[in-house]
PDB file of N, CA and C in Angstrom:
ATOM      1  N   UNK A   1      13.834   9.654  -2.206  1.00  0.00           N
ATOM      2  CA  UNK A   1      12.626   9.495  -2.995  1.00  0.00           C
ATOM      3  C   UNK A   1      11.630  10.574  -2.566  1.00  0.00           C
ATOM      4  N   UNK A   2      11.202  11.357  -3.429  1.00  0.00           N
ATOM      5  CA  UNK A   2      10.540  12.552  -2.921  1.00  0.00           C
ATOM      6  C   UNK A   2       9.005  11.888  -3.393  1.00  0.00           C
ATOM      7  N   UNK A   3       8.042  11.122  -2.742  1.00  0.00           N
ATOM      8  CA  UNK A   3       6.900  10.716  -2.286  1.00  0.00           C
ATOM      9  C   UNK A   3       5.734  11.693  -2.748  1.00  0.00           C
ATOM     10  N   UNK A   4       6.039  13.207  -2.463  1.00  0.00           N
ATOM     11  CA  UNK A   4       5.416  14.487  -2.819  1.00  0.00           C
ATOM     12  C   UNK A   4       4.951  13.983  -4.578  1.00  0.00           C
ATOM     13  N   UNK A   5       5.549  13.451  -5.343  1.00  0.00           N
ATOM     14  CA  UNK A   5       5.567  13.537  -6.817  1.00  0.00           C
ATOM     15  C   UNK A   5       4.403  12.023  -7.435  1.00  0.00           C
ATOM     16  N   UNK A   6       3.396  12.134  -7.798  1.00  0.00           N
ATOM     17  CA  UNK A   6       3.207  10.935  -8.551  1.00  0.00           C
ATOM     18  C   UNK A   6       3.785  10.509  -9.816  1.00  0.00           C
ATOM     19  N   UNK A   7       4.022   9.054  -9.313  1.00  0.00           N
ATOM     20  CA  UNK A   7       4.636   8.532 -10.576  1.00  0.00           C
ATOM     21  C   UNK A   7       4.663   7.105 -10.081  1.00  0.00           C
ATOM     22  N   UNK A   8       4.797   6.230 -11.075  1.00  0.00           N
ATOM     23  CA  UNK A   8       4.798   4.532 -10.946  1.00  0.00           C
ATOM     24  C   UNK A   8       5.728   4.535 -10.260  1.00  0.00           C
ATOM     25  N   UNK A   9       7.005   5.087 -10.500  1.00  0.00           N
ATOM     26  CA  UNK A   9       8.413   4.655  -9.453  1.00  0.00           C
ATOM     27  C   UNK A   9       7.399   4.492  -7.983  1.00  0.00           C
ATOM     28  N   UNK A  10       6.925   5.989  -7.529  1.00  0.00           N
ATOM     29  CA  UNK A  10       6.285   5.925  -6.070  1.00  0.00           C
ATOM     30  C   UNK A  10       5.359   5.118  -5.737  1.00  0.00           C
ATOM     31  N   UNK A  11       4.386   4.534  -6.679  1.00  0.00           N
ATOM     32  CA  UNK A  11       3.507   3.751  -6.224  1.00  0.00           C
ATOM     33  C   UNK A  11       4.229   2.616  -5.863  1.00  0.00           C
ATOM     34  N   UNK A  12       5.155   1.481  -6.802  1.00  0.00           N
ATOM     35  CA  UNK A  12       5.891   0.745  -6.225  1.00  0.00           C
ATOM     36  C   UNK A  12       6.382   0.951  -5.710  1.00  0.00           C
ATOM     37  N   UNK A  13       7.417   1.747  -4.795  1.00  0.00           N
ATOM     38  CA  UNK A  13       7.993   1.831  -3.398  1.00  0.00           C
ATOM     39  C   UNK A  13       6.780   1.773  -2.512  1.00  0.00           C
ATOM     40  N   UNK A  14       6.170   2.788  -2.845  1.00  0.00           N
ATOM     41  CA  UNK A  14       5.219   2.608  -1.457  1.00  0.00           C
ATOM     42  C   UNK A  14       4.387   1.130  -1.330  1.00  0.00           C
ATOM     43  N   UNK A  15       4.164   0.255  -2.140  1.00  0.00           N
ATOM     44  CA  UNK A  15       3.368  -1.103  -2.137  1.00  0.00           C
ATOM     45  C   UNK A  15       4.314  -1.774  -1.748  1.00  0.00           C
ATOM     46  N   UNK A  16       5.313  -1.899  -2.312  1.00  0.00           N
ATOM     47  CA  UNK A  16       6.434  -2.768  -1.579  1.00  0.00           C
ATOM     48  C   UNK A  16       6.794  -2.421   0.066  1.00  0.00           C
ATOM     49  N   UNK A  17       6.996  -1.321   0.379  1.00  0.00           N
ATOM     50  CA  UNK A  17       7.292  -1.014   1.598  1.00  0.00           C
ATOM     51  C   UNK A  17       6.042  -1.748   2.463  1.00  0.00           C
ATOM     52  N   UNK A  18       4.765  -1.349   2.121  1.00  0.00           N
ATOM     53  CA  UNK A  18       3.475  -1.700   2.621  1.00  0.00           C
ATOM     54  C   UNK A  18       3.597  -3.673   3.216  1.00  0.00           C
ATOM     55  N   UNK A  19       3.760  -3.840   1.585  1.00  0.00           N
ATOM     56  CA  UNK A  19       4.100  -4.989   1.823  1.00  0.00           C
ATOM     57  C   UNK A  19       4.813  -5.686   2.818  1.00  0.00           C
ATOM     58  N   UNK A  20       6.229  -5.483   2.808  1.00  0.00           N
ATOM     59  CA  UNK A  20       7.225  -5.937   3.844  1.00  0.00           C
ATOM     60  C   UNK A  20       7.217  -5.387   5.746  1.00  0.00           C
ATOM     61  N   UNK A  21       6.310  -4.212   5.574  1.00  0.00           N
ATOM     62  CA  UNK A  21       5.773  -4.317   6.755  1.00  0.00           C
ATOM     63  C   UNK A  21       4.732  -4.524   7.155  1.00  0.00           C
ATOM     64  N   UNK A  22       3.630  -5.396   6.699  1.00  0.00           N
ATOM     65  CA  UNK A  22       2.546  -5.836   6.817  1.00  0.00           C
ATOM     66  C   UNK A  22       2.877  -7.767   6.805  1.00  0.00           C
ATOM     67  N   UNK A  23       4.034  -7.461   6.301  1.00  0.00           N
ATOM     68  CA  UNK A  23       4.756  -9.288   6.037  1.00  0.00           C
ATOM     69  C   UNK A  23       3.810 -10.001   5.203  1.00  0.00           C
ATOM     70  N   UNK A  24       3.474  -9.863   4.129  1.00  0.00           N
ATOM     71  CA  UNK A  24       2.073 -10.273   3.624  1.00  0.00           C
ATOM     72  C   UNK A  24       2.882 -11.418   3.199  1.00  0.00           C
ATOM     73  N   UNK A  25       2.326 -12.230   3.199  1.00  0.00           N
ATOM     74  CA  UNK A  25       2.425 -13.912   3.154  1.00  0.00           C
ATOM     75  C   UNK A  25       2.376 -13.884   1.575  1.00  0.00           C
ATOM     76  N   UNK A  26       1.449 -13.810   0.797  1.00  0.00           N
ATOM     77  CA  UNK A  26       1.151 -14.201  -0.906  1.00  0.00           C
ATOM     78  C   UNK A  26       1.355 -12.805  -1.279  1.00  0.00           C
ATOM     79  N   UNK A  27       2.222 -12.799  -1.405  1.00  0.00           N
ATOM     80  CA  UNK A  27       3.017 -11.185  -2.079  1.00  0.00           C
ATOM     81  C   UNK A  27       2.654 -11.285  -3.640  1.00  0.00           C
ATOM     82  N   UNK A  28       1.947 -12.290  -4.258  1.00  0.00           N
ATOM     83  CA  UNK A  28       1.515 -12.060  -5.646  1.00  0.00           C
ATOM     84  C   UNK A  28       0.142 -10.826  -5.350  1.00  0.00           C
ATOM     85  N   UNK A  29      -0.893 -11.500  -4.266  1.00  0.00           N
ATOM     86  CA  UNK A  29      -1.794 -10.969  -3.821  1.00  0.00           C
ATOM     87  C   UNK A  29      -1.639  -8.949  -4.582  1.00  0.00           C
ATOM     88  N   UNK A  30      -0.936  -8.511  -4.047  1.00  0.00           N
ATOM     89  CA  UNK A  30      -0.729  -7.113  -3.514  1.00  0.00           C
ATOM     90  C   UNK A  30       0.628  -6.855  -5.077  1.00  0.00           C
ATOM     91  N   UNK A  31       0.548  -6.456  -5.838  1.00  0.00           N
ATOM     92  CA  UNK A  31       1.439  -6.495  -7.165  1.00  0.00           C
ATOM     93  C   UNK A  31       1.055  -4.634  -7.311  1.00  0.00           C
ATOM     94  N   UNK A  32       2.329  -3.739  -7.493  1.00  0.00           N
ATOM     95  CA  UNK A  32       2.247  -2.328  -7.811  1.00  0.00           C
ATOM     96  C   UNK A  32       1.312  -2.128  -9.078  1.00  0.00           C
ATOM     97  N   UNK A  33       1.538  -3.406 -10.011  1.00  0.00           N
ATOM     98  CA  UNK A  33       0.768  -2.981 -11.354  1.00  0.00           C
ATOM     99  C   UNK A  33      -0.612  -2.941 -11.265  1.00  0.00           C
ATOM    100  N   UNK A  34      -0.919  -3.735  -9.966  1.00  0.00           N
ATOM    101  CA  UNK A  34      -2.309  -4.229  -9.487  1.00  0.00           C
ATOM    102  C   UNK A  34      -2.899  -1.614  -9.497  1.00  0.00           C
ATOM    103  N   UNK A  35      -2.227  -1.101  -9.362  1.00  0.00           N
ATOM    104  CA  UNK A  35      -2.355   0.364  -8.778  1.00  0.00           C
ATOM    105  C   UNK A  35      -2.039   1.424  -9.668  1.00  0.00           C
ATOM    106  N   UNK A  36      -3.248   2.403  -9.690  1.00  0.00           N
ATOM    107  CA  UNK A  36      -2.671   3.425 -10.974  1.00  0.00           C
ATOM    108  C   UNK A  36      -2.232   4.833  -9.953  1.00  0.00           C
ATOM    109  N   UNK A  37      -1.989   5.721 -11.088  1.00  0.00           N
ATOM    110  CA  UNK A  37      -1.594   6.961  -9.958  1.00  0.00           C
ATOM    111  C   UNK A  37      -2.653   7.755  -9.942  1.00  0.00           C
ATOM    112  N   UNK A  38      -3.981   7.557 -10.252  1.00  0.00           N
ATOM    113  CA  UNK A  38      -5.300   7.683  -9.966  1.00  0.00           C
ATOM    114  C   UNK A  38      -5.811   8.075  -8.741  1.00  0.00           C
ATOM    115  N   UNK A  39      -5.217   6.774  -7.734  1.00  0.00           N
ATOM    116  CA  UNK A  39      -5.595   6.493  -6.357  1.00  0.00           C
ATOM    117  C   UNK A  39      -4.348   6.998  -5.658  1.00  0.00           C
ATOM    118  N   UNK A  40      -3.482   7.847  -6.142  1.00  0.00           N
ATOM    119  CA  UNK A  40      -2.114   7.922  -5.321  1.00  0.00           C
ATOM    120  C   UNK A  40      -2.282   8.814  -4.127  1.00  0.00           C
ATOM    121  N   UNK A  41      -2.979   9.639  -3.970  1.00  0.00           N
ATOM    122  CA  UNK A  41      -3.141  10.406  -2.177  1.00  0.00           C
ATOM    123  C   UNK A  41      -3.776   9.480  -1.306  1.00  0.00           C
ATOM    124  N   UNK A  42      -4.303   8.450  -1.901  1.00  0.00           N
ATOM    125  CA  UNK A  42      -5.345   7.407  -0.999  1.00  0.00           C
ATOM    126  C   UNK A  42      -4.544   6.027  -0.502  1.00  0.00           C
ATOM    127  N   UNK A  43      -3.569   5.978  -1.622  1.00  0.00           N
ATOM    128  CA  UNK A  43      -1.917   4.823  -0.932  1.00  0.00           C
ATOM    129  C   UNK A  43      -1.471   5.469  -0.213  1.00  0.00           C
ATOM    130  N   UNK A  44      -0.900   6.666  -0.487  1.00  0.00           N
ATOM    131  CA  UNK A  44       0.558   7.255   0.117  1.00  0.00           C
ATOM    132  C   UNK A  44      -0.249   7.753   1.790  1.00  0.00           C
ATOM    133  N   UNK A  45      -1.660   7.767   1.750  1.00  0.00           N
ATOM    134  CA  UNK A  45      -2.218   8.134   3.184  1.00  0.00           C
ATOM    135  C   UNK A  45      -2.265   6.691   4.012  1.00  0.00           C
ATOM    136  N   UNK A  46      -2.085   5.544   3.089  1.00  0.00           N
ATOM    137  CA  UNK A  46      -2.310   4.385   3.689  1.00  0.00           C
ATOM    138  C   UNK A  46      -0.808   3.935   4.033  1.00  0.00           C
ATOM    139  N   UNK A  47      -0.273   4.319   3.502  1.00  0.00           N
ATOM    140  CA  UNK A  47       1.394   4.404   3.608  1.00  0.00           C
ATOM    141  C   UNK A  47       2.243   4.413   4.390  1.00  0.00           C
ATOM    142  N   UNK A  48       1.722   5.878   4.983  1.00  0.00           N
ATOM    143  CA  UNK A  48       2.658   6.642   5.771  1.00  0.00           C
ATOM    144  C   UNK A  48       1.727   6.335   6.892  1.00  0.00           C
ATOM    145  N   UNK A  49       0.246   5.876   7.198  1.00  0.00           N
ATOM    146  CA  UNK A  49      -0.364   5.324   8.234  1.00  0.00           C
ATOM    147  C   UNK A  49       0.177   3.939   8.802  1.00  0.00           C
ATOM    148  N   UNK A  50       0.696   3.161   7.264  1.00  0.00           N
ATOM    149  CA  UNK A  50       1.291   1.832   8.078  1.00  0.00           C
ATOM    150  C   UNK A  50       2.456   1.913   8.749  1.00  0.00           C
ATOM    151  N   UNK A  51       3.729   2.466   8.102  1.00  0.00           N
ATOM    152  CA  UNK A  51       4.621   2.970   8.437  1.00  0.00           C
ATOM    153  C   UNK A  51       4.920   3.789   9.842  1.00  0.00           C
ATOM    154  N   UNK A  52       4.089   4.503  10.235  1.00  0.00           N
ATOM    155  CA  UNK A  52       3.757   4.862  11.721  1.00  0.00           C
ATOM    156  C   UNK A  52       3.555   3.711  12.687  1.00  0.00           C
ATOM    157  N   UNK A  53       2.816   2.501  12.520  1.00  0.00           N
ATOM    158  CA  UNK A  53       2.558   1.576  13.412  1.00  0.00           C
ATOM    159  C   UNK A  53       3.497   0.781  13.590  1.00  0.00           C
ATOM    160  N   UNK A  54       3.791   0.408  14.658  1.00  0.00           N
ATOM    161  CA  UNK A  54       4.688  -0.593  14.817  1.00  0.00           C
ATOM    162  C   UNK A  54       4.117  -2.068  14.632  1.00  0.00           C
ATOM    163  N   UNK A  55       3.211  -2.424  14.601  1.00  0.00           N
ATOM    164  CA  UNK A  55       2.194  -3.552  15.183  1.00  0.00           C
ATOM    165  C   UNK A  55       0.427  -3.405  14.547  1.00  0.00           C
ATOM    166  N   UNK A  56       0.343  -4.476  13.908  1.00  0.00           N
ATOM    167  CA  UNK A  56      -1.276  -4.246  13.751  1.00  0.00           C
ATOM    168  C   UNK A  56      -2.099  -5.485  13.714  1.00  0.00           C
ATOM    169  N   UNK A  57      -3.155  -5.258  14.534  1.00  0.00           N
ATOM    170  CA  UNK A  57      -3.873  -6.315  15.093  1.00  0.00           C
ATOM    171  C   UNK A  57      -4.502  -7.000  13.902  1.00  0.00           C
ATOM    172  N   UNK A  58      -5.255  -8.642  13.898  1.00  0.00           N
ATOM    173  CA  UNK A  58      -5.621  -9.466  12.777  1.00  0.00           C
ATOM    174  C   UNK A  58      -6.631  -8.091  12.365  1.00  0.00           C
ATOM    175  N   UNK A  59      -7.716  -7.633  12.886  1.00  0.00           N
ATOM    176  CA  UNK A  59      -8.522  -6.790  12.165  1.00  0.00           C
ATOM    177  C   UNK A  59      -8.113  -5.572  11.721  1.00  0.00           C
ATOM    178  N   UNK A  60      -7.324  -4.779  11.875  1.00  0.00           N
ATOM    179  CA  UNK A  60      -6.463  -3.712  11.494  1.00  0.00           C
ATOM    180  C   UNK A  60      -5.798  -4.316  10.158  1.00  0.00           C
ATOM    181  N   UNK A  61      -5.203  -5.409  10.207  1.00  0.00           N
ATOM    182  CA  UNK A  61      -4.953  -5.658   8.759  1.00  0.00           C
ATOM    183  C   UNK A  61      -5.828  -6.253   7.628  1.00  0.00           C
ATOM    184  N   UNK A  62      -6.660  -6.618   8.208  1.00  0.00           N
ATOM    185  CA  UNK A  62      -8.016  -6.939   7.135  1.00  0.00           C
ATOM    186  C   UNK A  62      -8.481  -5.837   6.636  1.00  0.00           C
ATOM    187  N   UNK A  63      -8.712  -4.738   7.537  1.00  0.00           N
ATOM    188  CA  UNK A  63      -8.653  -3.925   6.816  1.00  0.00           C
ATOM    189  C   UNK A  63      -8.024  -3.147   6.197  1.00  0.00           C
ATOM    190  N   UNK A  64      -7.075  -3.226   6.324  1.00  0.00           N
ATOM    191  CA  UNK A  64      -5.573  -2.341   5.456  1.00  0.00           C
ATOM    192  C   UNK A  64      -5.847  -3.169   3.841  1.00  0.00           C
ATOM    193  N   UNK A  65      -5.851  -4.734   3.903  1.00  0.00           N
ATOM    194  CA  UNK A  65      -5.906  -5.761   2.816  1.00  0.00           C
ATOM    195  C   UNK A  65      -7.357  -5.278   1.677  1.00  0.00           C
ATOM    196  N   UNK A  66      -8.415  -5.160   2.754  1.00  0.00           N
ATOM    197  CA  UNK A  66      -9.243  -4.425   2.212  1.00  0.00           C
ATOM    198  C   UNK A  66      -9.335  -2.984   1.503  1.00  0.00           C
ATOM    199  N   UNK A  67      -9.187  -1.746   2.083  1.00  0.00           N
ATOM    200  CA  UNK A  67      -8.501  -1.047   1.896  1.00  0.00           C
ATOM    201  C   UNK A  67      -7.708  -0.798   0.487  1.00  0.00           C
ATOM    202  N   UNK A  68      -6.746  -1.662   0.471  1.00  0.00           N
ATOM    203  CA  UNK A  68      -5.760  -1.917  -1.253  1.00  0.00           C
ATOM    204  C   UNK A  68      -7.036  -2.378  -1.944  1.00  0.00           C
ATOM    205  N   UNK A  69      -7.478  -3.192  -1.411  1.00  0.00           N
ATOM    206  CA  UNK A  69      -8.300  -4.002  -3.077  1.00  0.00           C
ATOM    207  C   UNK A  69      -9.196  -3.015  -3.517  1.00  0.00           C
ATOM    208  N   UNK A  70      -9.559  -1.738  -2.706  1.00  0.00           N
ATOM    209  CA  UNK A  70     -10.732  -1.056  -2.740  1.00  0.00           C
ATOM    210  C   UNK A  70      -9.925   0.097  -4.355  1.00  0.00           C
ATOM    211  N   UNK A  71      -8.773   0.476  -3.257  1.00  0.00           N
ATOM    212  CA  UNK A  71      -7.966   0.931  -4.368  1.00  0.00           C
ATOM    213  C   UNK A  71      -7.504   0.085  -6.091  1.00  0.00           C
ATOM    214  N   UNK A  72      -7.226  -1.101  -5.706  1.00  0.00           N
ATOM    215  CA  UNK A  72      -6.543  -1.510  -7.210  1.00  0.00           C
ATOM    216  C   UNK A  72      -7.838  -1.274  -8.519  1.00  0.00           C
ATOM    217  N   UNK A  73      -6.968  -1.242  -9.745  1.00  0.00           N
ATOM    218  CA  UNK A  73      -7.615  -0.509 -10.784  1.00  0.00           C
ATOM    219  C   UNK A  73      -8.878  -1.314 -10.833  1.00  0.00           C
ATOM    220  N   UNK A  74     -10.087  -0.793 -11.530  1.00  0.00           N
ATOM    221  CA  UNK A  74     -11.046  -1.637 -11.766  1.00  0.00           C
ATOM    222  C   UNK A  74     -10.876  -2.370 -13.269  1.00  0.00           C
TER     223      UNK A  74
END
């Protein structure tokens, strides 16, 4: 998956990935359609930031949670 390219395919990989390593509990919460490719350097930086961590503390993910909603479409 070349990530470099916007397109819906990438936004859903990257939300899903986000997802499953963040373990988000209400996975309706966090939905790819919820995301346009508008905001796509501002996911894929949040992305490849989660993806680096192994571990993230309750406030580190509040704000990650925050973060997305700031992004999803208005």
């Amino acid at each position: 998956m070349n990530l470099a390219e916007k397109s819906v395919e990438n936004v859903e990989f990257m939300i899903e990935q986000i997802k499953e390593k963040l373990k988000v509990l209400n996975l309706g919460a966090i939905k790819p359609s919820h995301f346009d490719e508008d905001m796509y350097e501002e996911l894929k930086e949040i992305y490849e930031m989660v993806l680096k961590k192994k571990s993230f503390s309750p406030n580190e993910m509040q704000a990650l949670v925050e973060e997305l909603g700031n992004l999803r479409k208005k």
